[in-house]
Protein backbone atom coordinates (compact mmCIF):
# COMPACT_ATOMS: atom_id res chain seq x y z
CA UNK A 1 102.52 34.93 -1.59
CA UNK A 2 101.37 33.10 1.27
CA UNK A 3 98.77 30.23 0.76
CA UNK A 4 96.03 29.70 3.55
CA UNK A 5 95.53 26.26 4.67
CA UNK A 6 91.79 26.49 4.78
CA UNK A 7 92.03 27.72 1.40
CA UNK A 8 92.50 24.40 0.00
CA UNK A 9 90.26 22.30 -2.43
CA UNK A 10 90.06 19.49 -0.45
CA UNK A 11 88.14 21.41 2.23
CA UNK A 12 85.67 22.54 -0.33
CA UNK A 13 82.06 21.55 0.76
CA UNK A 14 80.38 18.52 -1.40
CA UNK A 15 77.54 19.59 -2.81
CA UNK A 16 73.87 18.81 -0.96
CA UNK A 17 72.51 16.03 -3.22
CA UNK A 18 69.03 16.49 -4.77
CA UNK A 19 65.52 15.58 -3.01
CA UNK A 20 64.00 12.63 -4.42
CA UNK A 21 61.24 13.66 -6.98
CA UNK A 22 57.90 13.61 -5.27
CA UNK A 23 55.64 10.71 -6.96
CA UNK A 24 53.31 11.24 -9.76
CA UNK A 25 50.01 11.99 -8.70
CA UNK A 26 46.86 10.28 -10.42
CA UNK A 27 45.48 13.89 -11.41
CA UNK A 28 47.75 15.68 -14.17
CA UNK A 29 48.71 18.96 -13.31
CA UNK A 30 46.46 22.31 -14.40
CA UNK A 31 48.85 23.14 -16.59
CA UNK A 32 49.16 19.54 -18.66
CA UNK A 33 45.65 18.84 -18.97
CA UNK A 34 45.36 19.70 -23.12
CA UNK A 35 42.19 21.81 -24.31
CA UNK A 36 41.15 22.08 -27.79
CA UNK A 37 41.74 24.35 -30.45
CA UNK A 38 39.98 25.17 -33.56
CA UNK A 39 41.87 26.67 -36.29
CA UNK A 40 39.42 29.66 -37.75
CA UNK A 41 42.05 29.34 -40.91
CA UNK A 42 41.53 25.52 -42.03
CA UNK A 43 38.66 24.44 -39.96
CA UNK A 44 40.96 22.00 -38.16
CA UNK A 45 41.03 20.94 -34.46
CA UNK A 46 44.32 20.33 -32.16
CA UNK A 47 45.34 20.09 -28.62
CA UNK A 48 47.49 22.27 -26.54
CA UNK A 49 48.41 22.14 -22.49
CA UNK A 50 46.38 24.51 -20.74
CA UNK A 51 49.88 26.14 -19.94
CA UNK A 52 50.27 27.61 -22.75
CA UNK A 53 46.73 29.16 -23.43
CA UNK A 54 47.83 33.04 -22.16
CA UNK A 55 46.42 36.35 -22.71
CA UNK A 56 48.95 37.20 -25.72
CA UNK A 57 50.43 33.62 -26.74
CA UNK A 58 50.56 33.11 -30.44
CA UNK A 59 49.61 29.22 -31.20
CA UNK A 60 50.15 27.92 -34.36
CA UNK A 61 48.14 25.47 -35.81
CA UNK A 62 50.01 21.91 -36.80
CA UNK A 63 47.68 21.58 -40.09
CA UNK A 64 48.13 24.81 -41.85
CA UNK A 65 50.29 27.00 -39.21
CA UNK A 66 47.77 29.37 -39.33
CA UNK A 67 48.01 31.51 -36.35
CA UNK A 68 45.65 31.93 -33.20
CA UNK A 69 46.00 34.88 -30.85
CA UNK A 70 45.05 33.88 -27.14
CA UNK A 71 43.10 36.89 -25.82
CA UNK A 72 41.84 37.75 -22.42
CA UNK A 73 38.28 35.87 -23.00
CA UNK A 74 39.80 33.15 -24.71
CA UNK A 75 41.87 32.90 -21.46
CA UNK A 76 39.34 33.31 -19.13
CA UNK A 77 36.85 30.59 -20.73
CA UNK A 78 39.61 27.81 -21.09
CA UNK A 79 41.25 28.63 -17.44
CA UNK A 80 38.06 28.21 -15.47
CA UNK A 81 36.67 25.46 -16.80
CA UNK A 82 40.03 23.80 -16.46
CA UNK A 83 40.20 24.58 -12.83
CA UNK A 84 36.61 23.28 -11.88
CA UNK A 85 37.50 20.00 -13.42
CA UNK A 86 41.05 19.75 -11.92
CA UNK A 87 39.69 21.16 -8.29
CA UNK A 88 37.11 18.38 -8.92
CA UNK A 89 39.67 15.30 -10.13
CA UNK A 90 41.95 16.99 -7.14
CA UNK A 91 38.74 16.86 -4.51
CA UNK A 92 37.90 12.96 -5.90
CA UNK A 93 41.23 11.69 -6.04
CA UNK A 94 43.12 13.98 -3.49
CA UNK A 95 46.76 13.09 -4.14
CA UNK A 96 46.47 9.40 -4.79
CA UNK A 97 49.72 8.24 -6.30
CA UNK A 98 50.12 6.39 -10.02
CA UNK A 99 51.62 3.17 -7.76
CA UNK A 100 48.47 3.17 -5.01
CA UNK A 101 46.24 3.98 -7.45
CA UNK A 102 43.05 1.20 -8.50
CA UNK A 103 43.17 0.51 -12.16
CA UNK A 104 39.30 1.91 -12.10
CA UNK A 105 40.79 4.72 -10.50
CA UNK A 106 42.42 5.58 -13.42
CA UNK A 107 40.56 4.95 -15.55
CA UNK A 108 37.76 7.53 -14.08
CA UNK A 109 40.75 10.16 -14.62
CA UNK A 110 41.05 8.80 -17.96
CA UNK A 111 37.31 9.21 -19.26
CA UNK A 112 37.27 13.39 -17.56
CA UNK A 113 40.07 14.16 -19.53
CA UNK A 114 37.38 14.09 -22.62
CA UNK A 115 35.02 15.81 -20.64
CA UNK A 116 36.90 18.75 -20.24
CA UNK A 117 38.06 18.94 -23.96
CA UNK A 118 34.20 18.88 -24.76
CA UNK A 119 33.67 21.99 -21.73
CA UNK A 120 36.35 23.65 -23.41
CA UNK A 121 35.11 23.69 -27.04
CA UNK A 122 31.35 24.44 -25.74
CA UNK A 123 32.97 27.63 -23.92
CA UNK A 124 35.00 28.60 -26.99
CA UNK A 125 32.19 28.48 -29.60
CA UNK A 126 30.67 31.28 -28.81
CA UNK A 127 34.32 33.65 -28.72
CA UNK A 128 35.37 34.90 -31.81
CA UNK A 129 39.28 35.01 -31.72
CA UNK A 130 41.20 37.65 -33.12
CA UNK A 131 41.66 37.93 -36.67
CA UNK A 132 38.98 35.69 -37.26
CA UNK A 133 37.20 36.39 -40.49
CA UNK A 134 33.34 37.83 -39.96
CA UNK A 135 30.62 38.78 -42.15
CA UNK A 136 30.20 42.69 -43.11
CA UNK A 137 27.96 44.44 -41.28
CA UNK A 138 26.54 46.58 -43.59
CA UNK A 139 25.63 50.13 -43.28
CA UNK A 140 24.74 50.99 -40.36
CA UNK A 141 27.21 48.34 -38.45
């Protein structure tokens, strides 16, 4: 059994080393910005990243882990008023940096984020999610 020379581990190639990780930007992400939730079960109220609001995702609330079905118009009314505040935070701000930022800079991001919690509980009020409990319709439905 013959060994090859350029077989060796010495000759092995180092790996690459990472790319630095790009700064933070002033505007958060789509997916981090948290919308509210209102638990049909114990009438309570809690945040989730928008990430996680999918057609299909079971969320659980933190009061009385109640469950809460995401459906497609549930989906739909979170998801575009997320993106018209982020596309306008991300046509404001641009990618401003954390470090370059002005302190009133951030602070402008700071008092949207509320904003867009109260957009996203005026567009869920009028969706009644799945399971929810509703009044009988009577007779003739």
């Amino acid at each position: 059994m013959s060994t090859d020379a350029s077989e060796s581990p010495a000759t092995a190639e180092a790996p690459a080393p990472e790319p630095p990780a790009p700064p933070a930007t002033l505007v958060p992400a789509i997916g981090d910005i948290e919308v509210p939730i209102h638990c049909f079960h114990c009438d309570g109220h809690y945040l989730v990243p928008a990430r996680h609001v999918r057609t299909g995702n079971v969320l659980f609330c933190p009061h009385c882990k109640g469950s809460y079905v995401v459906n497609t118009s549930v989906y739909d009314a979170v998801h575009r008023v997320v993106r018209e505040f982020h596309a306008a935070l991300v046509h404001e701000f641009g990618t401003v940096t954390v470090d370059a930022a002005p302190a009133e800079a951030a602070e402008r991001v700071a008092a949207v984020l509320p904003a867009v919690r109260d957009a996203v509980g005026a567009a869920l009020a009028g969706i009644r999610p799945p399971g929810a409990p509703r009044k009988p319709a009577g007779i003739f439905g």
